[in-house]
Protein backbone atom coordinates (compact mmCIF):
# COMPACT_ATOMS: atom_id res chain seq x y z
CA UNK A 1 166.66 183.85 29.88
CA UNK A 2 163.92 184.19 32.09
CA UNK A 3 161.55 185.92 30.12
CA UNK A 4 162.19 184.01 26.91
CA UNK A 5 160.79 180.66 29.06
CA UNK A 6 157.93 182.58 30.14
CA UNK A 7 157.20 184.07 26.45
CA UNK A 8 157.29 180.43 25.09
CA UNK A 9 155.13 179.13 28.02
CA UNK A 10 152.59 181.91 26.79
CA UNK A 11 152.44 181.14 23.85
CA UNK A 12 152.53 177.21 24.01
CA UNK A 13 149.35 178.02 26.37
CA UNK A 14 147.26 180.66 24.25
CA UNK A 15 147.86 177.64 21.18
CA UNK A 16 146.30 175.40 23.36
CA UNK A 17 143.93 177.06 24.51
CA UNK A 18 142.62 178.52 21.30
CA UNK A 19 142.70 175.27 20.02
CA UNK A 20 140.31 173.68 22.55
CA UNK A 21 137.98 177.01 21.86
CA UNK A 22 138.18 176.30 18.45
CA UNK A 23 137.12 172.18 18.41
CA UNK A 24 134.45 173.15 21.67
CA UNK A 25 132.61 175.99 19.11
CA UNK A 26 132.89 173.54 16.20
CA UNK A 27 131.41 170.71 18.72
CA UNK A 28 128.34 173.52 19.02
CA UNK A 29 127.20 173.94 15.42
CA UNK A 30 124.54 171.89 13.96
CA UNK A 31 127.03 169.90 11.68
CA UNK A 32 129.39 169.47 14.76
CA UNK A 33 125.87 168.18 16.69
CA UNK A 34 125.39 165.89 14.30
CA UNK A 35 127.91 164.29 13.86
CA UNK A 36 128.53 163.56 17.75
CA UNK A 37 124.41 162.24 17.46
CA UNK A 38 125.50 159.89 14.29
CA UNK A 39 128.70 158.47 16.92
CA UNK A 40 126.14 157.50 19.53
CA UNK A 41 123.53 156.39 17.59
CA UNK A 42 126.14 153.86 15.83
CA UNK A 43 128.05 153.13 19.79
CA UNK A 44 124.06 152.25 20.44
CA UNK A 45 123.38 149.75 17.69
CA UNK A 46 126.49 148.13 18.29
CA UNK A 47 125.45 147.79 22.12
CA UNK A 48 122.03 146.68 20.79
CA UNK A 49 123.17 143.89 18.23
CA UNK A 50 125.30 142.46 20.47
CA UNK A 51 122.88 142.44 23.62
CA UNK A 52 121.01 140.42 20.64
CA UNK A 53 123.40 137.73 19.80
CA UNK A 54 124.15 137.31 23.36
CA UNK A 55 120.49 136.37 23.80
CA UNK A 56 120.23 134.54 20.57
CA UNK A 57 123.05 132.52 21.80
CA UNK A 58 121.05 131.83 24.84
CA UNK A 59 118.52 130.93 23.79
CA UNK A 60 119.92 128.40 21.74
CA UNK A 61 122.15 126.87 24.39
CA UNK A 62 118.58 126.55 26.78
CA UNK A 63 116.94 124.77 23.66
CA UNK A 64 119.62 122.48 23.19
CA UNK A 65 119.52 121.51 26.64
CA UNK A 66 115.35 120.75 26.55
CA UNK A 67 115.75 119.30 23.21
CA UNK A 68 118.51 116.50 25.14
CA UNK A 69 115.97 116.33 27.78
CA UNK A 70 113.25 114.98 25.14
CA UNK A 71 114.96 112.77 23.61
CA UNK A 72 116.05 111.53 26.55
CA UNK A 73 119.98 111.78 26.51
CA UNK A 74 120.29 114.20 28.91
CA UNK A 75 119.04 114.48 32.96
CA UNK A 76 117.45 117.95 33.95
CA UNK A 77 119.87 119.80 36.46
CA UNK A 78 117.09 119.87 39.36
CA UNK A 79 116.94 116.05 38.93
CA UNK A 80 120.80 116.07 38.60
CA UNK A 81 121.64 117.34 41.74
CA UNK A 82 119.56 115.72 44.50
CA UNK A 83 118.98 118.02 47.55
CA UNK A 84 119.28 117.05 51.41
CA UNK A 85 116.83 118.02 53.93
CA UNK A 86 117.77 119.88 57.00
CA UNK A 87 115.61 117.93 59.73
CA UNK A 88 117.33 120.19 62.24
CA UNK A 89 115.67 123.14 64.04
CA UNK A 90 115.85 126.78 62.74
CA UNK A 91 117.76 128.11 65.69
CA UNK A 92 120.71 124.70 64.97
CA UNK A 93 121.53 125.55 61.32
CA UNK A 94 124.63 127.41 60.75
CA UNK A 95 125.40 130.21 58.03
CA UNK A 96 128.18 131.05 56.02
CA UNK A 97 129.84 134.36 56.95
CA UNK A 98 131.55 136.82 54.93
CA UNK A 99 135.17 135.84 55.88
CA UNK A 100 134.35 131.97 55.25
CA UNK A 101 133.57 131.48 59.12
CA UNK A 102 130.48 129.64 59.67
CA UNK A 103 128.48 131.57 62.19
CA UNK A 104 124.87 130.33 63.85
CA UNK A 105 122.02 132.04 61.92
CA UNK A 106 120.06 134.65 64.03
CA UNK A 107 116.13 135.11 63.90
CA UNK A 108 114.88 138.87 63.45
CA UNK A 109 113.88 140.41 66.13
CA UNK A 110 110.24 141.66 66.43
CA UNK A 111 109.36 145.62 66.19
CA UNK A 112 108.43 146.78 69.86
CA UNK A 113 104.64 148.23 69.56
């Protein structure tokens, strides 16, 4: 019983095997070359044309938004959003941390000469 589990273990194996020989030498001929080029080539121009609708949508979304600030139905964001001035020292201001902790912001220290 033993050896019939370790004949069809051989032989399931040198299939597999062969096979992967077989479709890696087939992968090596010109024609095989090819067509593995033609796959990439089309993967690329599919990348490519949508990289380009992405920007053409962009660009079209940013126009829309300067053609509402001509006419005038629209506010620019940096006038939107009004910004308040820290009158407080450099050494007073805080900064966020990683963990959501504010912690005081530290100046660099100078290279010793």
């Amino acid at each position: 019983m033993r050896r019939m589990f370790w004949f069809g273990a051989g032989i399931a194996a040198g299939v597999f095997v062969t096979r992967k020989v077989n479709e890696t030498a087939r992968k090596a001929t010109p024609s095989g070359v090819a067509e593995q080029l033609g796959g990439a080539m089309r993967e690329l121009a599919g990348a490519v044309g949508s990289f380009g609708a992405d920007v053409r949508a962009g660009m079209s979304e940013r126009e829309q938004e300067l053609q509402d600030v001509v006419d005038g139905t629209s506010v620019p964001r940096w006038q939107s959003e009004p910004r308040a001035i820290d009158a407080r020292p450099a050494e007073g201001r805080v900064r966020p941390a990683a963990d959501g902790v504010r912690a005081p912001a530290r100046r660099a220290r100078r290279a010793e000469r």
